[in-house]
N, C-alpha and C. Protein backbone atom coordinates (compact mmCIF):
# COMPACT_ATOMS: atom_id res chain seq x y z
N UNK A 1 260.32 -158.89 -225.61
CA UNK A 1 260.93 -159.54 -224.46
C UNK A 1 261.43 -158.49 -223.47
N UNK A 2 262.14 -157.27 -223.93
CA UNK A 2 262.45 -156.37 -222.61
C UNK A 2 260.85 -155.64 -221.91
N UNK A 3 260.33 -155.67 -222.95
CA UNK A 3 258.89 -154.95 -222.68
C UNK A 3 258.36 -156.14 -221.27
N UNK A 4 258.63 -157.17 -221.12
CA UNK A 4 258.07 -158.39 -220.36
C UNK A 4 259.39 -158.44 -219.01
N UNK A 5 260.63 -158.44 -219.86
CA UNK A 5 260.98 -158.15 -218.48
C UNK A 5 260.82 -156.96 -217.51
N UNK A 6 260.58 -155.96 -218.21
CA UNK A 6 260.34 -154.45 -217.33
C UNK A 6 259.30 -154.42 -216.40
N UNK A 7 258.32 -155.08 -216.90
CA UNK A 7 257.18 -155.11 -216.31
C UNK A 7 257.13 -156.28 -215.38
N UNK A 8 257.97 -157.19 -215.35
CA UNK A 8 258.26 -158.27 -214.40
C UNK A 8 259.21 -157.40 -213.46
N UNK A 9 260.13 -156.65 -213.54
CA UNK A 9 260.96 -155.98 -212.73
C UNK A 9 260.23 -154.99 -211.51
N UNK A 10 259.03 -154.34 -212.48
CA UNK A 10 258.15 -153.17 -211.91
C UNK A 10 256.97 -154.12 -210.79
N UNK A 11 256.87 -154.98 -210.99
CA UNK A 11 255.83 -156.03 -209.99
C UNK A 11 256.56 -156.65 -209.15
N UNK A 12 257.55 -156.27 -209.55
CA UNK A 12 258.43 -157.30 -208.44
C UNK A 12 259.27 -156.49 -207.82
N UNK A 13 258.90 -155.27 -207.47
CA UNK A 13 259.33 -154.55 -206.29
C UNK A 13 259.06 -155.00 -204.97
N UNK A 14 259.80 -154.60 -203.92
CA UNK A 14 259.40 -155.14 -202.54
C UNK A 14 257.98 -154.39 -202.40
N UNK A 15 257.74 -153.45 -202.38
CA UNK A 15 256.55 -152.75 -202.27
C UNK A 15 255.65 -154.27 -202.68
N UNK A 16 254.94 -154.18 -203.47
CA UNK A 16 254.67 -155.41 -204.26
C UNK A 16 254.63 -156.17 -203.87
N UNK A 17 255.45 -157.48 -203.53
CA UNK A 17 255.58 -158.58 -203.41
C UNK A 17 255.22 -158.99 -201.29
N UNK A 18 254.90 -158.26 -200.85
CA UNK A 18 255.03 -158.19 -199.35
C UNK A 18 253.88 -158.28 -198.99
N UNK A 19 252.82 -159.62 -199.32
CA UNK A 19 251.20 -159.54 -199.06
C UNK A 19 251.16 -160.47 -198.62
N UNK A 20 251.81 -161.78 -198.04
CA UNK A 20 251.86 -162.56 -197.31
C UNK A 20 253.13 -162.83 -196.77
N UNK A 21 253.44 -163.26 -195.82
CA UNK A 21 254.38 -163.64 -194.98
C UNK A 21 254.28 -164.86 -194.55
N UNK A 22 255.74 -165.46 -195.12
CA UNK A 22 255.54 -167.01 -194.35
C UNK A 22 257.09 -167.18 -193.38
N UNK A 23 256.56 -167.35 -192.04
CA UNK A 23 257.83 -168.06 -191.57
C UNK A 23 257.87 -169.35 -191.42
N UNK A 24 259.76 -169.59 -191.74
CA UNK A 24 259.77 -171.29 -192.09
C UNK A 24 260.30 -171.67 -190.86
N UNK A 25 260.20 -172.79 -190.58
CA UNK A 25 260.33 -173.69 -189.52
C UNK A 25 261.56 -174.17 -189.43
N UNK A 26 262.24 -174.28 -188.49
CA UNK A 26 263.74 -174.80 -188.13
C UNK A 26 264.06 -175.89 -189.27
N UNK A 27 265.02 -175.97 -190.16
CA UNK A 27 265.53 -177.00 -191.07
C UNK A 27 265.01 -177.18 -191.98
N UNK A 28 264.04 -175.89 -192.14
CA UNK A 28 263.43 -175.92 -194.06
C UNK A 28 264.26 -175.30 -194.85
N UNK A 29 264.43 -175.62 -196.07
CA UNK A 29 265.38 -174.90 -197.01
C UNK A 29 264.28 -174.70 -198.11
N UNK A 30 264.23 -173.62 -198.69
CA UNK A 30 263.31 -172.93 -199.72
C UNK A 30 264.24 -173.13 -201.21
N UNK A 31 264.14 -173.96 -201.70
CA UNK A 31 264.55 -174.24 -203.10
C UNK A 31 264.39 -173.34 -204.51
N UNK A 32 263.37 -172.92 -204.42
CA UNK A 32 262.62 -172.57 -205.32
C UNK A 32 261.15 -171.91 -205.05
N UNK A 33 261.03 -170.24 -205.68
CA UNK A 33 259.85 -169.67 -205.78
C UNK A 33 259.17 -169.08 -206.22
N UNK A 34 257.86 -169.72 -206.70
CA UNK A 34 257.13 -169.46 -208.13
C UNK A 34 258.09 -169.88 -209.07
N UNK A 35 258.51 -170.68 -208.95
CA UNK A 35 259.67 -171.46 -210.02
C UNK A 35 260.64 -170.62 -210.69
N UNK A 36 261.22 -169.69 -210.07
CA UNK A 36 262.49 -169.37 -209.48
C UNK A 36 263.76 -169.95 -208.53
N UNK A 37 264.63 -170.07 -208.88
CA UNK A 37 265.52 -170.08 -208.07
C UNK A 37 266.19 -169.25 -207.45
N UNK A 38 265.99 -167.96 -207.53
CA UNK A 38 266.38 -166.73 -207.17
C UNK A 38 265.24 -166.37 -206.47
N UNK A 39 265.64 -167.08 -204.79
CA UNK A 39 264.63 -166.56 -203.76
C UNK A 39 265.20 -165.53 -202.69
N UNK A 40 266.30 -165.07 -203.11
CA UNK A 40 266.68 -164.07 -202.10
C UNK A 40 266.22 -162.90 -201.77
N UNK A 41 265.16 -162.51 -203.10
CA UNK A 41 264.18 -160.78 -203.39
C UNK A 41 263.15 -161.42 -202.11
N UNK A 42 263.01 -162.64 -202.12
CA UNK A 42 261.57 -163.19 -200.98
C UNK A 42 261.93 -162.99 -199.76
N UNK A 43 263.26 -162.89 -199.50
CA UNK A 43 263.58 -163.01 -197.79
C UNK A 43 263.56 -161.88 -197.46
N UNK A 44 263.10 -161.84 -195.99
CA UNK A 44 262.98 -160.56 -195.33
C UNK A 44 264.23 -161.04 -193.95
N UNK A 45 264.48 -161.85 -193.88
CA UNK A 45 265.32 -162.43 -193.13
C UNK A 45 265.67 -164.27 -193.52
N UNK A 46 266.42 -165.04 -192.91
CA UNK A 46 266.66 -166.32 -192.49
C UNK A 46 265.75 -167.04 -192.53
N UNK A 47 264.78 -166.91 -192.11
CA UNK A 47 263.43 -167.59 -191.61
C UNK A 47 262.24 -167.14 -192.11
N UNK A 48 262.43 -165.81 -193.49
CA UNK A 48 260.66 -165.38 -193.00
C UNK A 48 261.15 -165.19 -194.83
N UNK A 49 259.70 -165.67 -195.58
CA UNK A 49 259.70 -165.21 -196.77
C UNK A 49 258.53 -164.19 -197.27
N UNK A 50 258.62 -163.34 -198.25
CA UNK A 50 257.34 -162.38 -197.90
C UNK A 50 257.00 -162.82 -199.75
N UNK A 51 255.79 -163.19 -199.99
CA UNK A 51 255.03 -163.60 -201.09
C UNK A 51 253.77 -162.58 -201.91
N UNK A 52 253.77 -163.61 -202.66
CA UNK A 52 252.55 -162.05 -203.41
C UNK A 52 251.15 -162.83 -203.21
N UNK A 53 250.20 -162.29 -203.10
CA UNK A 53 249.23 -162.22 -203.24
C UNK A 53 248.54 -163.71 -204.16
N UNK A 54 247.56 -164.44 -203.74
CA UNK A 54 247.50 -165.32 -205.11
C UNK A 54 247.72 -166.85 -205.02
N UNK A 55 247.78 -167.45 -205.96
CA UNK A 55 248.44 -168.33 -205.79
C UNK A 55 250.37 -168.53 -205.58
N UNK A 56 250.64 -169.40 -205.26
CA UNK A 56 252.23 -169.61 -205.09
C UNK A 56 252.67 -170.99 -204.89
N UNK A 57 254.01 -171.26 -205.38
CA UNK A 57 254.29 -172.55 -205.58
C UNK A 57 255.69 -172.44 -204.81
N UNK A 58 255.77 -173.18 -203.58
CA UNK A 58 257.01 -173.18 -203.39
C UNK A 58 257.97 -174.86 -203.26
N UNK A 59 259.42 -174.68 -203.62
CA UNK A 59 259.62 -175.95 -203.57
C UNK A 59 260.85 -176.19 -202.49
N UNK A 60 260.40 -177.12 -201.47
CA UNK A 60 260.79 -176.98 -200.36
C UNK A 60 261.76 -178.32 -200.05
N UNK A 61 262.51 -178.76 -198.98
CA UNK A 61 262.76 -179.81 -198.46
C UNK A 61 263.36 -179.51 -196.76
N UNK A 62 263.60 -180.67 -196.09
CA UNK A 62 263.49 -180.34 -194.66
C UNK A 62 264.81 -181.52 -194.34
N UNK A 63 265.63 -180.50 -193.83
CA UNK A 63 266.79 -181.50 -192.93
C UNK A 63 266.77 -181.69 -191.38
N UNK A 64 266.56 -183.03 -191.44
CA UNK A 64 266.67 -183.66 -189.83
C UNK A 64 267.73 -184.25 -189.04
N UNK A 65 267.51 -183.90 -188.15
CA UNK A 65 268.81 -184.67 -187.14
C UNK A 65 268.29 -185.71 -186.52
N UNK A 66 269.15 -186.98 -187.14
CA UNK A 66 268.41 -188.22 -187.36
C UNK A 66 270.04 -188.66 -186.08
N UNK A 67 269.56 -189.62 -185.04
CA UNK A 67 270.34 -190.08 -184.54
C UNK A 67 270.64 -191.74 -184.81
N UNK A 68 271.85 -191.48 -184.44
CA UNK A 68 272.92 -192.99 -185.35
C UNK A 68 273.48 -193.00 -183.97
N UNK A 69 273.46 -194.59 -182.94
CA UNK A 69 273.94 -194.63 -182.13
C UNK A 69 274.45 -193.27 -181.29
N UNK A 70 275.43 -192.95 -180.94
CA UNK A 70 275.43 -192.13 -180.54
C UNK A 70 275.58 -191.00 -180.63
N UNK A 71 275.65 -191.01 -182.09
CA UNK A 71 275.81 -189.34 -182.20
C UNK A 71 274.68 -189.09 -183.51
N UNK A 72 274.68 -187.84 -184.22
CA UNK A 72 273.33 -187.56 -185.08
C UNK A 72 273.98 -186.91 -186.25
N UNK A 73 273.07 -187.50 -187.49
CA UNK A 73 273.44 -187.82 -188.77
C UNK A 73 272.49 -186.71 -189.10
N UNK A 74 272.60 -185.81 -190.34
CA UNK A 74 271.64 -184.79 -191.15
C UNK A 74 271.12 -185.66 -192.14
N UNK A 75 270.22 -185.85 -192.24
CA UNK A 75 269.24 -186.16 -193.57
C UNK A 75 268.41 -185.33 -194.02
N UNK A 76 268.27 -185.50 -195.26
CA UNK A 76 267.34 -184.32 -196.22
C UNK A 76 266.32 -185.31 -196.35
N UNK A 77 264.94 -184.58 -196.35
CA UNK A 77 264.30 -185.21 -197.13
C UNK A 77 264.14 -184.41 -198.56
N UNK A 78 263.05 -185.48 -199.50
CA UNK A 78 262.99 -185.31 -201.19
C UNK A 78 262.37 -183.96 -201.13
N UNK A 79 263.03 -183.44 -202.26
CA UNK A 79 261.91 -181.48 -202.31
C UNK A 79 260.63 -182.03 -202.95
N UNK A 80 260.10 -180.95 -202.23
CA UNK A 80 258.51 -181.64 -202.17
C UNK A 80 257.95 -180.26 -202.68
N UNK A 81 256.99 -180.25 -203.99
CA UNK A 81 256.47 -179.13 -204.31
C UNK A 81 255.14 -178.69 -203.38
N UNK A 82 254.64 -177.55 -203.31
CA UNK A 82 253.73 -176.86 -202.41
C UNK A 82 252.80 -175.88 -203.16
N UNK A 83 251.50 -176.20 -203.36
CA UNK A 83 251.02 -175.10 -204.08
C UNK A 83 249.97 -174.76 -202.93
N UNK A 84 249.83 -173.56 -202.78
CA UNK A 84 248.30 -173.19 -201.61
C UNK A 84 248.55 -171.57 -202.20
N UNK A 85 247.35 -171.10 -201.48
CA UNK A 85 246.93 -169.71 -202.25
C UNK A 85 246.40 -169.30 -201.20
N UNK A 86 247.15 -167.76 -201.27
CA UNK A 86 246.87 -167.21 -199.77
C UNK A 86 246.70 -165.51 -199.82
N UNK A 87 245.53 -164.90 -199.29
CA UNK A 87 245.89 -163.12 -199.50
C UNK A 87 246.11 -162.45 -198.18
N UNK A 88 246.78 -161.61 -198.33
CA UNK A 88 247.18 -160.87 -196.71
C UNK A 88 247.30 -161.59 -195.51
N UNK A 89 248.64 -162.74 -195.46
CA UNK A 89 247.85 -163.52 -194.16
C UNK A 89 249.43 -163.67 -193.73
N UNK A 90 249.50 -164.13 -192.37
CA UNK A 90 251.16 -164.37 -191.54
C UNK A 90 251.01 -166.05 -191.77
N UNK A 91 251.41 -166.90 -192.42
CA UNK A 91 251.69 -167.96 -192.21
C UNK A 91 252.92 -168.79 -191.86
N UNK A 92 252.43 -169.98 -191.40
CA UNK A 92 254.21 -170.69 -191.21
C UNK A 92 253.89 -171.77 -191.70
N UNK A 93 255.60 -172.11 -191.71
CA UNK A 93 255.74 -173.38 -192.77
C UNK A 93 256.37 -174.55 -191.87
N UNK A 94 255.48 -175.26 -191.04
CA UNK A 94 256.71 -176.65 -190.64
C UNK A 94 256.19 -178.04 -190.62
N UNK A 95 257.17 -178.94 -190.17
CA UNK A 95 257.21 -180.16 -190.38
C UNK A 95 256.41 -181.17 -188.86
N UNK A 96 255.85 -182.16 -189.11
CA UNK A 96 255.79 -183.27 -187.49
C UNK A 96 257.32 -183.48 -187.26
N UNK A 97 257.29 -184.01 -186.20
CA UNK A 97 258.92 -184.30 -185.11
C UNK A 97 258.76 -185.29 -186.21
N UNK A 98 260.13 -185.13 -186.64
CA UNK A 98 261.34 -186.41 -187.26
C UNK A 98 262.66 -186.41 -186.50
N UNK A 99 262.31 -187.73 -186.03
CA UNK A 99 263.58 -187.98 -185.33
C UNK A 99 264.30 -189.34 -185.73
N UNK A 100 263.97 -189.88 -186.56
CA UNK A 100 264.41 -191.10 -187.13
C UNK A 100 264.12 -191.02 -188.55
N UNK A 101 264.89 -192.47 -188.75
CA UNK A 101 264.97 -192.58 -190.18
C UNK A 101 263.46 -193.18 -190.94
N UNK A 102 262.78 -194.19 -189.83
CA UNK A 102 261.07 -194.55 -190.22
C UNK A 102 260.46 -193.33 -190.82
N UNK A 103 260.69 -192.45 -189.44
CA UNK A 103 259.76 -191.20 -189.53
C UNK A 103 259.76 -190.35 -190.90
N UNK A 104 261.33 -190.13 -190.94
CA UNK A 104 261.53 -189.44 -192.49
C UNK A 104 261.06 -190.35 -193.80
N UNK A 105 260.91 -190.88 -194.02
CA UNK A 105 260.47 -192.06 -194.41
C UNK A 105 259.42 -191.83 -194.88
N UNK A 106 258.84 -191.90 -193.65
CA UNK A 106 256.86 -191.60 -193.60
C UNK A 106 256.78 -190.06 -194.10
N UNK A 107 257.12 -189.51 -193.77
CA UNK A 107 257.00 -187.99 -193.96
C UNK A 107 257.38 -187.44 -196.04
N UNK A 108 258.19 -188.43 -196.28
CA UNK A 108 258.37 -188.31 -197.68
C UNK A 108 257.29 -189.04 -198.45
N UNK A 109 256.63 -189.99 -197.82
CA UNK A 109 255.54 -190.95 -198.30
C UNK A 109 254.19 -189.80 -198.08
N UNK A 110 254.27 -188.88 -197.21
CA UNK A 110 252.67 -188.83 -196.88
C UNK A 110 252.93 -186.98 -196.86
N UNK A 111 254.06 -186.12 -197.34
CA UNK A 111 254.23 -185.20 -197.21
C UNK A 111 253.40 -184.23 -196.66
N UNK A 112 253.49 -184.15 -195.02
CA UNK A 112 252.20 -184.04 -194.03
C UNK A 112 252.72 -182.91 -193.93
N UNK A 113 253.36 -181.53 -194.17
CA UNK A 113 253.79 -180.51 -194.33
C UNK A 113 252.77 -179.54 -193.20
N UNK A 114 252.91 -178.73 -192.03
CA UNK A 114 252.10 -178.02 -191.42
C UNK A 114 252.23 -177.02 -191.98
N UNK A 115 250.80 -176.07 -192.79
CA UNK A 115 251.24 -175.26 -193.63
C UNK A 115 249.81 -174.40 -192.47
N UNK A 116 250.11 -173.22 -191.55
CA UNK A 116 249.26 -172.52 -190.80
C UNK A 116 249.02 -171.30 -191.00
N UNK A 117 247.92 -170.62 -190.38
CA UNK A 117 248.00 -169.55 -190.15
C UNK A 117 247.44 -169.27 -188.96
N UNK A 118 247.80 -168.71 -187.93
CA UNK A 118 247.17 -168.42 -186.31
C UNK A 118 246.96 -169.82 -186.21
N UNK A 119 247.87 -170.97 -186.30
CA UNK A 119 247.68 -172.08 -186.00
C UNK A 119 246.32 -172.77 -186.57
N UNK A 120 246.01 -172.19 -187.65
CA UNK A 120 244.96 -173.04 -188.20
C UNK A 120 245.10 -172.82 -189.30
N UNK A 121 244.81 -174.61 -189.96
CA UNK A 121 245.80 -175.36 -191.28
C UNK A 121 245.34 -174.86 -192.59
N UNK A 122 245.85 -174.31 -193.27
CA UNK A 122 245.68 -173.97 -194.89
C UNK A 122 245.76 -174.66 -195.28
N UNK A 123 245.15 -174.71 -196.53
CA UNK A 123 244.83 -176.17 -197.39
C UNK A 123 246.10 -176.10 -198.69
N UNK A 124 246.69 -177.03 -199.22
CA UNK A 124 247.73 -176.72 -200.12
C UNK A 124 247.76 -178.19 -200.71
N UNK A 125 248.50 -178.10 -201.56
CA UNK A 125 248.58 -179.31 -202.81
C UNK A 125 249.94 -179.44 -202.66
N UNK A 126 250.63 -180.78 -202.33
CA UNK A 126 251.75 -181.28 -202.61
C UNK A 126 252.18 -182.20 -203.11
N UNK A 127 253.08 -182.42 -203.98
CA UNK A 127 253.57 -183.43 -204.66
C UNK A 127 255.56 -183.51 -204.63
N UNK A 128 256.05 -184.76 -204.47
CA UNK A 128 257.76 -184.79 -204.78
C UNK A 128 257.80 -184.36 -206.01
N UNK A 129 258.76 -183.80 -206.18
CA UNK A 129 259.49 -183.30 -207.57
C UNK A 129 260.27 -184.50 -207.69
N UNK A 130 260.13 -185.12 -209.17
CA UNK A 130 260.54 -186.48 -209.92
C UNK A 130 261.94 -185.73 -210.03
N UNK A 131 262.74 -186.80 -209.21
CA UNK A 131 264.51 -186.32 -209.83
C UNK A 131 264.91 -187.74 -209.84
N UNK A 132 266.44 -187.51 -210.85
CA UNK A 132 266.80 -189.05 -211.37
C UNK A 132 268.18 -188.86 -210.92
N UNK A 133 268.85 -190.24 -210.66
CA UNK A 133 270.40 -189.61 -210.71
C UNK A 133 271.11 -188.89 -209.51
N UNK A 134 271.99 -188.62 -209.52
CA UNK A 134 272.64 -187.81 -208.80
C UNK A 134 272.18 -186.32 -208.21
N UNK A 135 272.26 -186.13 -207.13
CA UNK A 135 271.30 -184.67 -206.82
C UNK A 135 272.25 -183.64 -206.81
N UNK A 136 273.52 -184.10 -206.65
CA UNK A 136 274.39 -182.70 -206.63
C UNK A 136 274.08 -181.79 -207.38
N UNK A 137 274.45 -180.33 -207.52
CA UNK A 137 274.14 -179.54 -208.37
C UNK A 137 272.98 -179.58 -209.60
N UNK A 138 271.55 -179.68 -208.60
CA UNK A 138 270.50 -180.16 -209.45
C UNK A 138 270.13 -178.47 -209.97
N UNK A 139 269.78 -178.62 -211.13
CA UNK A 139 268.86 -177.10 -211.58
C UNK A 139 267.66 -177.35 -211.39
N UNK A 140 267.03 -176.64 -210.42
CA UNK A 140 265.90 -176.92 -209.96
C UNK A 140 264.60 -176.24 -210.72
N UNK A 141 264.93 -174.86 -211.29
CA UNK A 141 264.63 -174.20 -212.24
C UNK A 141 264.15 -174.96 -213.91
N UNK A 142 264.51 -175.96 -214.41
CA UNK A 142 264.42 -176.66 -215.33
C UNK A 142 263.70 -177.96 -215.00
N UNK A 143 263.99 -178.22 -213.81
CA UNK A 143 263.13 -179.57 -213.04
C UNK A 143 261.64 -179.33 -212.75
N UNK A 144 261.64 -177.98 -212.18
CA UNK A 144 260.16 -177.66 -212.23
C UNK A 144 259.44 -176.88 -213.64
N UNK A 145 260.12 -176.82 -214.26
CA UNK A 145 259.13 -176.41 -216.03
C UNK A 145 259.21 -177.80 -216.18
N UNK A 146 259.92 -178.48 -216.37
CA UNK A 146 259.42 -179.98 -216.94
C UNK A 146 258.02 -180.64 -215.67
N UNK A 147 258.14 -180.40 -214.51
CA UNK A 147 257.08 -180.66 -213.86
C UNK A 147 255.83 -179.73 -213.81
N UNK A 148 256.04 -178.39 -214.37
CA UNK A 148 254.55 -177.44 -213.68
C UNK A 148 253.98 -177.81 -215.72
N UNK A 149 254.61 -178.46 -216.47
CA UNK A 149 254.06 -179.21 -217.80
C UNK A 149 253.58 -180.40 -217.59
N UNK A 150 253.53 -180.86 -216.65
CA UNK A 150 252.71 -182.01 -216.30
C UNK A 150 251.66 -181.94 -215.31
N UNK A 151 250.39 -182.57 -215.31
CA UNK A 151 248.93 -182.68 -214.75
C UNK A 151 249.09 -182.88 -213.30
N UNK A 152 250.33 -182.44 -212.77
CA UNK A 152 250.25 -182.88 -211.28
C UNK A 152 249.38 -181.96 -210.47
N UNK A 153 248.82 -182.28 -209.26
CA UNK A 153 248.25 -181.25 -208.27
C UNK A 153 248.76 -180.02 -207.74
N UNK A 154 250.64 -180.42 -207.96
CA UNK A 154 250.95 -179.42 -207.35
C UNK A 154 251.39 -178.44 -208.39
N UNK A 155 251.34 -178.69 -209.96
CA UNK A 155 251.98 -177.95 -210.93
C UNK A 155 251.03 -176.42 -210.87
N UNK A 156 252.53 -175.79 -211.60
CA UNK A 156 251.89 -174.28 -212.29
C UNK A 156 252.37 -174.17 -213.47
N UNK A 157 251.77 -173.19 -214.33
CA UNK A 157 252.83 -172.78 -215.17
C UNK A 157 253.25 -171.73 -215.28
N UNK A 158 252.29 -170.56 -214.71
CA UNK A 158 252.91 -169.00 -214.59
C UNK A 158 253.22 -168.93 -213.26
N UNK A 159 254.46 -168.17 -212.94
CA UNK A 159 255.44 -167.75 -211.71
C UNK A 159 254.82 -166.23 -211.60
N UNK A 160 254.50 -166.57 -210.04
CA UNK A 160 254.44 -165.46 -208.92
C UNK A 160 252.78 -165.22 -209.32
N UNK A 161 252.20 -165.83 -210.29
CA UNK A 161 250.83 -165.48 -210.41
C UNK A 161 249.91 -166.26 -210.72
N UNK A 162 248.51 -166.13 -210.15
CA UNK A 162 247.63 -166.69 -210.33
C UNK A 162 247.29 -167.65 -211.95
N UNK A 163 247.44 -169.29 -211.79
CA UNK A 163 247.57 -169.59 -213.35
C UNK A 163 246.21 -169.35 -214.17
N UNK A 164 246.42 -169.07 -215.11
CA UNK A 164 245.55 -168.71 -216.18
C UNK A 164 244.86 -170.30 -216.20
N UNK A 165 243.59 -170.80 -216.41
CA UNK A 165 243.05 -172.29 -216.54
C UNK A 165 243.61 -172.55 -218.07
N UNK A 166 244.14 -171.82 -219.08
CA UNK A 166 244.57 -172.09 -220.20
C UNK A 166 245.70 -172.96 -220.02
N UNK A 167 246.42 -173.26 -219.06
CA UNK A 167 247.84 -173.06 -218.82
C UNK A 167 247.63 -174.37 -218.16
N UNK A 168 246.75 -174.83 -216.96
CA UNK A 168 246.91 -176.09 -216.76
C UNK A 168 247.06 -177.22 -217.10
N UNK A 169 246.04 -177.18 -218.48
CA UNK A 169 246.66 -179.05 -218.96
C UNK A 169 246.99 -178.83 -220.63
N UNK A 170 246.69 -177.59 -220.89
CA UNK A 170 247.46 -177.49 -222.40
C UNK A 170 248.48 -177.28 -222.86
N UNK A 171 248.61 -177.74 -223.45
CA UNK A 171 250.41 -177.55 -224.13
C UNK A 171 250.59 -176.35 -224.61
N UNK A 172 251.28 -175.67 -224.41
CA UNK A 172 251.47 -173.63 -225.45
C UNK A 172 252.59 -174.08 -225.41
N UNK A 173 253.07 -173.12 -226.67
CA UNK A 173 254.38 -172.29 -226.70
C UNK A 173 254.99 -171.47 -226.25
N UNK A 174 256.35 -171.32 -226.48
CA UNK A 174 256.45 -170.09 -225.23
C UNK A 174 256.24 -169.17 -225.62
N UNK A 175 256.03 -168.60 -227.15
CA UNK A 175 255.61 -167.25 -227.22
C UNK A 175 254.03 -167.12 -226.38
N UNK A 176 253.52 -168.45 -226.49
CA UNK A 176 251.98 -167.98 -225.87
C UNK A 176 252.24 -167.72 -224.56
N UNK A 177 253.09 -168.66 -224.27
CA UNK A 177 252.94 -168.48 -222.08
C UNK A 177 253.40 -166.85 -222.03
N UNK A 178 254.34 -166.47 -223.03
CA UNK A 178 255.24 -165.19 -222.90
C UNK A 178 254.07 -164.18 -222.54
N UNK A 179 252.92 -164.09 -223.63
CA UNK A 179 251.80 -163.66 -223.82
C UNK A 179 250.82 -163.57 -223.09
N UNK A 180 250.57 -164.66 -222.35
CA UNK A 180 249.46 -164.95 -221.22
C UNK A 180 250.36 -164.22 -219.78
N UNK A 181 251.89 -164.77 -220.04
CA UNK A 181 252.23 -164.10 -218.43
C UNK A 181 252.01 -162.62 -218.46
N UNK A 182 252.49 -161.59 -219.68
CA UNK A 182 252.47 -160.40 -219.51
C UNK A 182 251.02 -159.62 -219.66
N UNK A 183 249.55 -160.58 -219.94
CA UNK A 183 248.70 -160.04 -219.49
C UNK A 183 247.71 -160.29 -218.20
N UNK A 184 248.78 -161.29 -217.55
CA UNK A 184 248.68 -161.66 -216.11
C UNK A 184 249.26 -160.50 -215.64
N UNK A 185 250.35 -160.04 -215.59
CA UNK A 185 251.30 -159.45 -215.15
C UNK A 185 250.54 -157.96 -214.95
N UNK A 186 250.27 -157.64 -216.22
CA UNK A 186 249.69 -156.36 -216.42
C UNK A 186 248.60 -156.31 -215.97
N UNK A 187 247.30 -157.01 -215.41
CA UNK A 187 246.36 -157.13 -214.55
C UNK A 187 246.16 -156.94 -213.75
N UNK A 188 247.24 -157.53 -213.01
CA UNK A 188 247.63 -157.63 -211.50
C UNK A 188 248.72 -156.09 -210.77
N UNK A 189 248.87 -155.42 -211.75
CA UNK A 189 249.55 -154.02 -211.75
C UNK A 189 248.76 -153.46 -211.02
N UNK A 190 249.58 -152.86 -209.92
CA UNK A 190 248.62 -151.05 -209.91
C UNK A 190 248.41 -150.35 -210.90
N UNK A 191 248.04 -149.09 -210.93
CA UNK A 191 247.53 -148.15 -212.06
C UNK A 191 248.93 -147.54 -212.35
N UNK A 192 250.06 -146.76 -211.18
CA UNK A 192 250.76 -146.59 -211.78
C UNK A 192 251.77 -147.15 -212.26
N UNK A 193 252.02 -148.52 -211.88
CA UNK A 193 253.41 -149.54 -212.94
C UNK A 193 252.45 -149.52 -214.11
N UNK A 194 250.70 -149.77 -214.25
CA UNK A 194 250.26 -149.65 -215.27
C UNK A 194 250.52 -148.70 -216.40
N UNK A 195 250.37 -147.47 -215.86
CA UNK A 195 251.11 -146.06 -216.69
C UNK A 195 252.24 -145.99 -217.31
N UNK A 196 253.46 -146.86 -216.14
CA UNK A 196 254.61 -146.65 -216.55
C UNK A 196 254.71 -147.40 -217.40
N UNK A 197 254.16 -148.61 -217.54
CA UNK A 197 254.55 -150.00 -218.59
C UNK A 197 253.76 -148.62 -219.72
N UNK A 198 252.81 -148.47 -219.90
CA UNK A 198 251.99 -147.97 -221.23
C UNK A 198 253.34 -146.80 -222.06
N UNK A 199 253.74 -146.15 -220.68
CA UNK A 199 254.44 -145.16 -221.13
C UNK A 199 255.99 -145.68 -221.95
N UNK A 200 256.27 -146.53 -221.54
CA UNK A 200 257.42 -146.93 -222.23
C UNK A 200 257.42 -148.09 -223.53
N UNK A 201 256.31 -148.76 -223.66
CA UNK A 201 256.14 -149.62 -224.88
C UNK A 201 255.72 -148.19 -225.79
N UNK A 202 255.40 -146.79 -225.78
CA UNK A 202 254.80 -145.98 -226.83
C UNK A 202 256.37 -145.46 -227.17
């Protein structure tokens, strides 16, 4: 297990992780990435997240200023998972005008998400994340392993990397996922985190 985190530490340098760029659109909130909740290593600012290479799963939702007679109410819409796969590219992340409550509405029904690059649309897989209950203090982190274990379009099961087809509709253990991530992990290395990982498991 430290051998797996080291080598998750060594890939997940900024160096590293800075092969796509997405800026988000006024009133997106980034929940979750690569099924993490610890998206703050992703920001390069407020607005701009920088991603790896590959596939990526992000889990998103969008607050609108919904007007109520005369003055204007914030509504969230439902976090909506996002899977698209992207290499070296500037993309952005936004929403159609919501200005009402229909609209949000529609927009949670048909999660029409503008996902671009130079203004022309990337293709991506979305699905709501199933939540029950009360949303306050949701762990979003535990919400999406119970969802990237289910056959949805938008599921994964390995974070920050391309999923293994083993991983999509079979059930493992976690020693196996442990196993499959760290020879994902180690694949996807340069030569020298490669060295360094070799040099420190001897």
């Amino acid at each position: 297990m430290k051998n797996l985190a080291l080598l998750v530490t060594l890939i997940s340098a900024p160096h590293v992780m800075a092969d796509n760029q997405l800026l988000l659109g006024e009133g997106i909130k980034v929940h979750a990435v690569n099924g993490s909740e610890k998206v703050s290593s992703f920001f390069t600012n407020n607005r701009s997240l920088n991603l790896p290479d590959g596939n990526n799963q992000l889990l998103v939702s969008y607050t609108a200023e919904i007007k109520n007679g005369s003055d204007y109410e914030l509504e969230q819409s439902h976090p909506s998972v996002l899977l698209f796969s992207a290499k070296k590219q500037s993309l952005t992340l936004k929403t159609p005008e919501i200005k009402t409550t229909r609209q949000l509405e529609h927009f949670n029904r048909k999660l029409n998400w503008k996902l671009e690059n130079a203004q022309k649309p990337i293709h991506y897989k979305a699905a709501l994340l199933p939540l029950k209950g009360f949303r306050l203090g949701i762990d979003f982190e535990r919400e999406l392993a119970g969802f990237n274990r289910s056959n949805n379009i938008a599921s994964q099961q390995v974070t920050a990397i391309e999923t293994p087809a083993v991983l999509k509709g079979d059930r493992v253990t976690d020693e196996h996922m442990k196993l499959i991530m760290l020879k994902s992990l180690y694949q996807q290395a340069s030569p020298e985190t490669q060295r360094a990982f070799k040099s420190f498991i001897q």
